[in-house]
C-alpha atoms as a PDB file:
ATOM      1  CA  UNK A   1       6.782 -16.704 -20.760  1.00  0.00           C
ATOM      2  CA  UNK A   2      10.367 -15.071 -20.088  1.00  0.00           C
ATOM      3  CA  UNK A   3      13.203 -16.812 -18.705  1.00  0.00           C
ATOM      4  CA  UNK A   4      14.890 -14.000 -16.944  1.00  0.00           C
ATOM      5  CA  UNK A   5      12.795 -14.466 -13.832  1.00  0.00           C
ATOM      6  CA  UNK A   6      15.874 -12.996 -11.142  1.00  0.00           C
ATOM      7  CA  UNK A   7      15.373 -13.527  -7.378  1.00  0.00           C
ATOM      8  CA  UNK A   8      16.504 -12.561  -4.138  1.00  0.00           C
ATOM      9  CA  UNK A   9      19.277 -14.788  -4.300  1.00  0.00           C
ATOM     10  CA  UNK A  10      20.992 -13.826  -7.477  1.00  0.00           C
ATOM     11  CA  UNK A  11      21.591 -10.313  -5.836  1.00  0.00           C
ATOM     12  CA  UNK A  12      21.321 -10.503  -1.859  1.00  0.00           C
ATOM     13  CA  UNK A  13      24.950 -10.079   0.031  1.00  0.00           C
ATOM     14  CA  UNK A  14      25.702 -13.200   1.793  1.00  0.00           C
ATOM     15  CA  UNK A  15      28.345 -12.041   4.347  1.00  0.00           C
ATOM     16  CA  UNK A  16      26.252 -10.244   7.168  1.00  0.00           C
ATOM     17  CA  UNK A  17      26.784  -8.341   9.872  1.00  0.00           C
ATOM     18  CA  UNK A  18      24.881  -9.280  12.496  1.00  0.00           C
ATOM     19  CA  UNK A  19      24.546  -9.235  16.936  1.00  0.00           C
ATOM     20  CA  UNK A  20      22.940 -11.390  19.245  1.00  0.00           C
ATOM     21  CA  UNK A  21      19.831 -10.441  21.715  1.00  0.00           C
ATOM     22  CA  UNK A  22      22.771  -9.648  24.444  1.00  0.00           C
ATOM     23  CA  UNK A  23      24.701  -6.965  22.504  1.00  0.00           C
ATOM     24  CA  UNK A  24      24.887  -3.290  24.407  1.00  0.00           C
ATOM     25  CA  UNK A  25      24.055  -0.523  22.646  1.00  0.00           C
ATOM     26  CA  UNK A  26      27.257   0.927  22.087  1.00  0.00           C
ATOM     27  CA  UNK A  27      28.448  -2.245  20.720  1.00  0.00           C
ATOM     28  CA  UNK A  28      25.497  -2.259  17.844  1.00  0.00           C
ATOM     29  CA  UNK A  29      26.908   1.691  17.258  1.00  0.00           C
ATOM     30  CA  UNK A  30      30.179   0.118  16.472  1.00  0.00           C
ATOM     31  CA  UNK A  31      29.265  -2.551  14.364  1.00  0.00           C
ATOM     32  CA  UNK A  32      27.148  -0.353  12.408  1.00  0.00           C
ATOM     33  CA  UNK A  33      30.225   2.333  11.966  1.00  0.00           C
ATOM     34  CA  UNK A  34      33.143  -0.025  11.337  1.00  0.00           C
ATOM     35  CA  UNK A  35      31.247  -1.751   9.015  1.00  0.00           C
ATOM     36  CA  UNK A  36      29.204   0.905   7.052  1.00  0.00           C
ATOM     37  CA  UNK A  37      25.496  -0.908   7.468  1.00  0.00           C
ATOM     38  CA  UNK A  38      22.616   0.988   8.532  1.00  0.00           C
ATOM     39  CA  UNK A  39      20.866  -1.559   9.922  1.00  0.00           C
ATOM     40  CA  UNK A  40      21.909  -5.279  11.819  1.00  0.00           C
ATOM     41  CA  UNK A  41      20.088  -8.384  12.038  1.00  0.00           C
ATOM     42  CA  UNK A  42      19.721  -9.881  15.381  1.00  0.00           C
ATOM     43  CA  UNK A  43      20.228 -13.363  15.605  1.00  0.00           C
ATOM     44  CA  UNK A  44      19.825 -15.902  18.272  1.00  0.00           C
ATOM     45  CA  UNK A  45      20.542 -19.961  18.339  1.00  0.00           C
ATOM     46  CA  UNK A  46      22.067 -21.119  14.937  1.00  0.00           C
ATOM     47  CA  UNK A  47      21.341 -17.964  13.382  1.00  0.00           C
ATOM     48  CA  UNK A  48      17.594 -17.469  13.657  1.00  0.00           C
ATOM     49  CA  UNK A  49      16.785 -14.262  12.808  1.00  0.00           C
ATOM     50  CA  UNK A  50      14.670 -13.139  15.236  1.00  0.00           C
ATOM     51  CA  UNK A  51      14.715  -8.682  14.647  1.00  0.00           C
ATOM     52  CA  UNK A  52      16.238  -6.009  13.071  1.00  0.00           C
ATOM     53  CA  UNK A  53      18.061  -2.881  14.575  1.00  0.00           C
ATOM     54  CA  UNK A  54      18.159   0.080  11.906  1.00  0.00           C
ATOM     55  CA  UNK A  55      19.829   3.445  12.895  1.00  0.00           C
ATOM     56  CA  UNK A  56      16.370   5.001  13.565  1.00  0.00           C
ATOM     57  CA  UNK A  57      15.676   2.498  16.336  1.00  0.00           C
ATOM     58  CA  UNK A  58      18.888   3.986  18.131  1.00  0.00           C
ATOM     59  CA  UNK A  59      18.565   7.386  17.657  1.00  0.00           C
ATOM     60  CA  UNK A  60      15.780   7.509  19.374  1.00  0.00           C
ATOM     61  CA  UNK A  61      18.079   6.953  22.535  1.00  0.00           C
ATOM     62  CA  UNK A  62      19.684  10.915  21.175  1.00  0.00           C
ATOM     63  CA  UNK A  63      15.753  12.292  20.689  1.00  0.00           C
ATOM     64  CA  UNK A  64      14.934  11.873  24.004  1.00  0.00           C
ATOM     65  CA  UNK A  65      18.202  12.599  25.338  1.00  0.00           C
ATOM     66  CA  UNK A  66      17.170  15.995  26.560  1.00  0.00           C
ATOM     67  CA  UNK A  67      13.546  16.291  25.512  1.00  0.00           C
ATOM     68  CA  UNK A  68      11.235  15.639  28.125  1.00  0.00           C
ATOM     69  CA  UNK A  69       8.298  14.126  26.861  1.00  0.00           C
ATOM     70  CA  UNK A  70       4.521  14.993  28.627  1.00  0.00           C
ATOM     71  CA  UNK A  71       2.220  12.406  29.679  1.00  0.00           C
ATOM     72  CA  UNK A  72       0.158  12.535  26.018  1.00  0.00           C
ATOM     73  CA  UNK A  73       3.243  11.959  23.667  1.00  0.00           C
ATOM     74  CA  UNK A  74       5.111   9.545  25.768  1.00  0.00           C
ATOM     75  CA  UNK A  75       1.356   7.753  25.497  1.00  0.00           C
ATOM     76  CA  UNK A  76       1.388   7.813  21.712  1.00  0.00           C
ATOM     77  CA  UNK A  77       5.026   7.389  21.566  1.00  0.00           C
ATOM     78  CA  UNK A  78       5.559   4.068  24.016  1.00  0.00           C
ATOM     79  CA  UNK A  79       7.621   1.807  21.886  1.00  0.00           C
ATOM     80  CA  UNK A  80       9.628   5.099  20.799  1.00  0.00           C
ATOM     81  CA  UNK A  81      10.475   6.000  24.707  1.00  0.00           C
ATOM     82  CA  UNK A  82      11.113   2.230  25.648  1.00  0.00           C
ATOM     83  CA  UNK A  83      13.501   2.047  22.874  1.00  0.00           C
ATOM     84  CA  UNK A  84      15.223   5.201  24.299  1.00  0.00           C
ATOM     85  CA  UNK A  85      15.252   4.262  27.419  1.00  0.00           C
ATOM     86  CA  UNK A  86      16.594   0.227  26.293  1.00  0.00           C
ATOM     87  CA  UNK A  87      20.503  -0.805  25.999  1.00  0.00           C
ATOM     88  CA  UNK A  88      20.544  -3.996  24.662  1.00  0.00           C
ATOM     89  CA  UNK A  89      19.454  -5.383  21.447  1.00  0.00           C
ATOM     90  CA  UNK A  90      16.418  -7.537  22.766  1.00  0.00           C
ATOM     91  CA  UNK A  91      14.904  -4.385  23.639  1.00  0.00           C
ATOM     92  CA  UNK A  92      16.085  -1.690  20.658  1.00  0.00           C
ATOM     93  CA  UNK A  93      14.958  -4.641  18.029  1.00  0.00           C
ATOM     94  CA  UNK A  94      11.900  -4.474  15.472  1.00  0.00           C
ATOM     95  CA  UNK A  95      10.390  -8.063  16.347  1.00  0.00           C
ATOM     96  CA  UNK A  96       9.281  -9.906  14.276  1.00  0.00           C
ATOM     97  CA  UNK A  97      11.759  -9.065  11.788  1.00  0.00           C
ATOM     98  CA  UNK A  98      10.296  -8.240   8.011  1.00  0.00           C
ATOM     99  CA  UNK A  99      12.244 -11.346   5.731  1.00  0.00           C
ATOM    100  CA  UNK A 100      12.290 -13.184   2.495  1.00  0.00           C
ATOM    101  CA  UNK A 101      13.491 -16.197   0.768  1.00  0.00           C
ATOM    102  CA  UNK A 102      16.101 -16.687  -1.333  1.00  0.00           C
ATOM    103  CA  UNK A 103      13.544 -17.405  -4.241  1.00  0.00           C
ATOM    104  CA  UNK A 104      11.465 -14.179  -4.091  1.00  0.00           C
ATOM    105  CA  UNK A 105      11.373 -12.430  -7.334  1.00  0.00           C
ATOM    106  CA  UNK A 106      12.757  -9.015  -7.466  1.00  0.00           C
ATOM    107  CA  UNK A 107       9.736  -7.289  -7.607  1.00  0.00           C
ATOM    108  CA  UNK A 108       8.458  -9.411  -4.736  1.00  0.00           C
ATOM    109  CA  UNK A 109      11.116  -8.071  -2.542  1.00  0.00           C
ATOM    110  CA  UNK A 110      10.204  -4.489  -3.737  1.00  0.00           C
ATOM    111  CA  UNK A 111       6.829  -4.719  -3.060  1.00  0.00           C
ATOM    112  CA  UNK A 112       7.511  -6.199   0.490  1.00  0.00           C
ATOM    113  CA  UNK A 113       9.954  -3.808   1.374  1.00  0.00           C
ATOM    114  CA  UNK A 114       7.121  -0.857   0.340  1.00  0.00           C
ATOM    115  CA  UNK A 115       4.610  -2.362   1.865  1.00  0.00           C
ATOM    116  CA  UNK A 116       6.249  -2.842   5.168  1.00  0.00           C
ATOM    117  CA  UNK A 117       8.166   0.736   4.985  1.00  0.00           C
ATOM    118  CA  UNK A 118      11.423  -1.186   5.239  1.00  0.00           C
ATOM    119  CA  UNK A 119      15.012  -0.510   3.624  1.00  0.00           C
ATOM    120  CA  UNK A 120      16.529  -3.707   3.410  1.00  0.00           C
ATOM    121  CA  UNK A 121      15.116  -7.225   4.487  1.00  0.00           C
ATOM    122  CA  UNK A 122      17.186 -10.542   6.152  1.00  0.00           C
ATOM    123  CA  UNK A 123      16.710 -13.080   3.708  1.00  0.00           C
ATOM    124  CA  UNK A 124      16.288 -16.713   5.649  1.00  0.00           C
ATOM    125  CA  UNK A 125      15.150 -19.915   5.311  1.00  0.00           C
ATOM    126  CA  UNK A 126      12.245 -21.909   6.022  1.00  0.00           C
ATOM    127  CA  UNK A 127      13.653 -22.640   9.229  1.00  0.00           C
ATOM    128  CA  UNK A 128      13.603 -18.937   9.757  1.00  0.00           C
ATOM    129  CA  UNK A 129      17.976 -18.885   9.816  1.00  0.00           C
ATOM    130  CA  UNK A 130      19.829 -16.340   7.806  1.00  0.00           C
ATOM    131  CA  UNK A 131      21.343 -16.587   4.487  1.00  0.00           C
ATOM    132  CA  UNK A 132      21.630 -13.249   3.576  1.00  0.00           C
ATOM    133  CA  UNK A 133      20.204  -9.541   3.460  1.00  0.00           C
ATOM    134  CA  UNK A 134      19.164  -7.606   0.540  1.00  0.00           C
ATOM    135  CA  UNK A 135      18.663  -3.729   0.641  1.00  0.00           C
ATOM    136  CA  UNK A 136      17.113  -1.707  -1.851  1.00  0.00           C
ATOM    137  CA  UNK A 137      20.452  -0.806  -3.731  1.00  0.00           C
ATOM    138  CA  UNK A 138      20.658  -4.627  -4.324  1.00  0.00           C
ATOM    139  CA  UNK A 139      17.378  -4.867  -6.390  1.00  0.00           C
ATOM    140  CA  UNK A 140      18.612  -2.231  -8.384  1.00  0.00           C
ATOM    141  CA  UNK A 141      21.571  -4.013  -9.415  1.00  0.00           C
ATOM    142  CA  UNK A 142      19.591  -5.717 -12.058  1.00  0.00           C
ATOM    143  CA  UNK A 143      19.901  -2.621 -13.997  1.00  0.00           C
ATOM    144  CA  UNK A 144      23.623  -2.849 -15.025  1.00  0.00           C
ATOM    145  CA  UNK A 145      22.425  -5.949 -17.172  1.00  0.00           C
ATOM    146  CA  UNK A 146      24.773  -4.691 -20.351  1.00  0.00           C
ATOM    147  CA  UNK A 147      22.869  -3.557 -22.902  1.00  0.00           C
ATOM    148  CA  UNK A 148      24.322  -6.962 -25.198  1.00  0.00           C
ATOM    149  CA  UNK A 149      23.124  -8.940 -22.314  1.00  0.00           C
ATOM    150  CA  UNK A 150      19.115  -7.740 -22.367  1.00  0.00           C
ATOM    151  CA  UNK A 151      19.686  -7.361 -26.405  1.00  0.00           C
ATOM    152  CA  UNK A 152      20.358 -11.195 -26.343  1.00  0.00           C
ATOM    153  CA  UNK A 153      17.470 -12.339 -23.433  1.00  0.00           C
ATOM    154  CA  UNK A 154      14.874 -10.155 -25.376  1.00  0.00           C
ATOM    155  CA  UNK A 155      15.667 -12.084 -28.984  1.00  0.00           C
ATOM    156  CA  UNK A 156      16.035 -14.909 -26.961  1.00  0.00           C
ATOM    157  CA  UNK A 157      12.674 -15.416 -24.881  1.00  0.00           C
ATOM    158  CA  UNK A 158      10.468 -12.796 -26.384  1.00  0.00           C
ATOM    159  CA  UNK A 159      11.194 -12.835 -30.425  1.00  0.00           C
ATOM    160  CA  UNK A 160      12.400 -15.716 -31.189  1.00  0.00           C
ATOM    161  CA  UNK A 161       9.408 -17.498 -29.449  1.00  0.00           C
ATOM    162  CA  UNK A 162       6.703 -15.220 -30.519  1.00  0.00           C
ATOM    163  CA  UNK A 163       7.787 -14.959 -34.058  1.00  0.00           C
ATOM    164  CA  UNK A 164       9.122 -18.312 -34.929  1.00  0.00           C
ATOM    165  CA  UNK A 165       8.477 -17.637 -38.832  1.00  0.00           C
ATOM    166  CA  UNK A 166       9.546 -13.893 -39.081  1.00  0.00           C
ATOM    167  CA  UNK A 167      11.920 -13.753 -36.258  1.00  0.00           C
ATOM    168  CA  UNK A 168      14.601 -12.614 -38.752  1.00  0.00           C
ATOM    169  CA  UNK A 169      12.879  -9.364 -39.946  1.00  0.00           C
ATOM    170  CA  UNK A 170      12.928  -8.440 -36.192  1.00  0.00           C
ATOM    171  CA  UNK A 171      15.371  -5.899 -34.749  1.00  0.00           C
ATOM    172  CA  UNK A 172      16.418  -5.407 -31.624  1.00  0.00           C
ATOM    173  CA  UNK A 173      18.370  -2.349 -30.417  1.00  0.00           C
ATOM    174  CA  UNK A 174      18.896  -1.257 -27.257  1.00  0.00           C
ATOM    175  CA  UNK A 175      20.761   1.966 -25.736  1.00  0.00           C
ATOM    176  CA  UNK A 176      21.388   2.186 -21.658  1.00  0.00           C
ATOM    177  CA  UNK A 177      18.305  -0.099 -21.136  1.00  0.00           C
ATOM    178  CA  UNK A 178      15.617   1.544 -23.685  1.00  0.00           C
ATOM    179  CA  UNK A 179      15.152  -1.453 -26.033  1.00  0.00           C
ATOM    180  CA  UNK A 180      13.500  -0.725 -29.674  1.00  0.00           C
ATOM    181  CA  UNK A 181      11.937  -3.024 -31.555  1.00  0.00           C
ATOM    182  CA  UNK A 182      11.580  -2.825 -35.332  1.00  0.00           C
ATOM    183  CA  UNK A 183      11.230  -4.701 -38.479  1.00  0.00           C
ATOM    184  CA  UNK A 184       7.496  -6.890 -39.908  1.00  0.00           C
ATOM    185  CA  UNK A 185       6.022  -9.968 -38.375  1.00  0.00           C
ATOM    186  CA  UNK A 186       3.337 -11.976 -40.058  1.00  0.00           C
ATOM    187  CA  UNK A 187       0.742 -11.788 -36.893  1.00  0.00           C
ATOM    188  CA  UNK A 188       0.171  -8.497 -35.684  1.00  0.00           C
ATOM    189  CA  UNK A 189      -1.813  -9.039 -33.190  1.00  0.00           C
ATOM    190  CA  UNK A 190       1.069 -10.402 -31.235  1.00  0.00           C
ATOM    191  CA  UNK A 191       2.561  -7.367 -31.257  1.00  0.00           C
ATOM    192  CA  UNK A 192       0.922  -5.707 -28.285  1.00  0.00           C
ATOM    193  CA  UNK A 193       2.046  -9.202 -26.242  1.00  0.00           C
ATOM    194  CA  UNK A 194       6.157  -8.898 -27.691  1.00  0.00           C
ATOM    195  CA  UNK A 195       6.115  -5.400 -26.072  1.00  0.00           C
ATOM    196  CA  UNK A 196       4.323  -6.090 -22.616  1.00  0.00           C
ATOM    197  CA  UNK A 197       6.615  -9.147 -22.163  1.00  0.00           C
ATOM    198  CA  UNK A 198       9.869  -6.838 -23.521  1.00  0.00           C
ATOM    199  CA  UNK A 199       8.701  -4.657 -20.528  1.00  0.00           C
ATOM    200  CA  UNK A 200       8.929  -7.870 -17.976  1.00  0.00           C
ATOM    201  CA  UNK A 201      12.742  -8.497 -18.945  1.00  0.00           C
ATOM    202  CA  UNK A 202      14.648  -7.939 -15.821  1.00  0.00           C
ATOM    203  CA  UNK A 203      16.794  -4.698 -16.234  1.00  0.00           C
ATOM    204  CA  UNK A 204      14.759  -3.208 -19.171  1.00  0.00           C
ATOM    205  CA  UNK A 205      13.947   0.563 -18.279  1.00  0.00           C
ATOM    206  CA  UNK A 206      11.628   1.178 -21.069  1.00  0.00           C
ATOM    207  CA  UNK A 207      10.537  -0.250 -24.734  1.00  0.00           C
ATOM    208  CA  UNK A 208       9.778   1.490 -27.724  1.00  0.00           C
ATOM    209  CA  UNK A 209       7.710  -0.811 -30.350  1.00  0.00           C
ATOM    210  CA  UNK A 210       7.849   0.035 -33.881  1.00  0.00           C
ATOM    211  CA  UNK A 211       6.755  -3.392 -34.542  1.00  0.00           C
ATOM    212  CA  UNK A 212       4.261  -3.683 -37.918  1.00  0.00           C
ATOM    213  CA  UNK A 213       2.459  -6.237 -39.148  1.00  0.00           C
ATOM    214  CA  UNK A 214       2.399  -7.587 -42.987  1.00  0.00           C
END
């Protein structure tokens, strides 16, 4: 029923840094230092994405550096000793890479990024090229919406379209993201329904109803 619908594209960084399946590993190192990322897309063609390199997948080069693994843990560890032992990209990379589209809802791209135990995902086209990444700081982003700005969406696409009659005895207040709403509508059974869809405003933190009916 709400407008304020965000997506992936409203807060994903479009200017990525990124290597190709040839890069050596100290290359990727330097990348990641000079330009403060954690983790690098790798991109092949006209900027297909096709892995990720995160910091983990190259420190596992420094685990194994001088711990000699038996037969039983190099077993259970394979793709951890084969990245060790790797120096290029094409072999450090988690392939297939996790991604999203640029339309994804926010919560979309936070319940990917759970589910797949992953801190930040290359957003891409159908065509599977990048246009962007997204991290988890990003999604949180939504919550520096000014306190005017959800004040206005709430009365906007909750309120005034609930209470069409008694939208005027409605107040909204809200205070670093906690929104209150007070004041007497005419049907209080909609009341329950103004606060759940309150809740669904992107950057709301909480809502306290003190809604009443006639």
């Amino acid at each position: 029923m709400t407008n304020s619908q965000y997506t992936v594209a409203d807060v994903m960084t479009t200017t990525v840094v990124t290597v190709t399946p040839d890069a050596g590993f100290k290359e990727i190192v330097a990348a990641m230092e000079r330009w403060k990322v954690t983790a690098v897309p790798v991109i092949e063609g006209e900027g297909k994405v096709v892995g990720v390199i995160s910091q983990a997948d190259l420190l596992f080069k420094e685990e194994f550096h001088q711990h000699r693994t038996g037969m039983i843990e190099q077993m259970r560890r394979l793709s951890d000793t084969a990245k060790a032992g790797s120096t290029h990209a094409r072999d450090l990379m988690t392939s297939p890479a996790v991604t999203i589209h640029a339309d994804a809802t926010l919560p979309q791209a936070a319940r990917l990024m759970a589910e797949r135990s992953v801190k930040r995902l290359p957003v891409v086209n159908d065509g599977g090229v990048l246009k962007g990444i997204v991290s988890r700081a990003d999604l949180l982003k939504i919550f520096l919406r000014s306190d005017d700005d959800l004040a206005s969406a709430i009365r906007r696409e909750v309120v005034d379209r609930l209470f069409p009659v008694s939208r005027h005895g409605v107040r909204v207040d809200v205070e670093s993201g906690v929104v209150t709403l007070s004041g007497a509508v005419r049907d209080a059974g909609l009341i329950p329904v103004a606060e759940r869809l309150a809740h669904t405003v992107e950057g709301v933190v909480a809502v306290n109803c003190a809604l009443t009916g006639p």
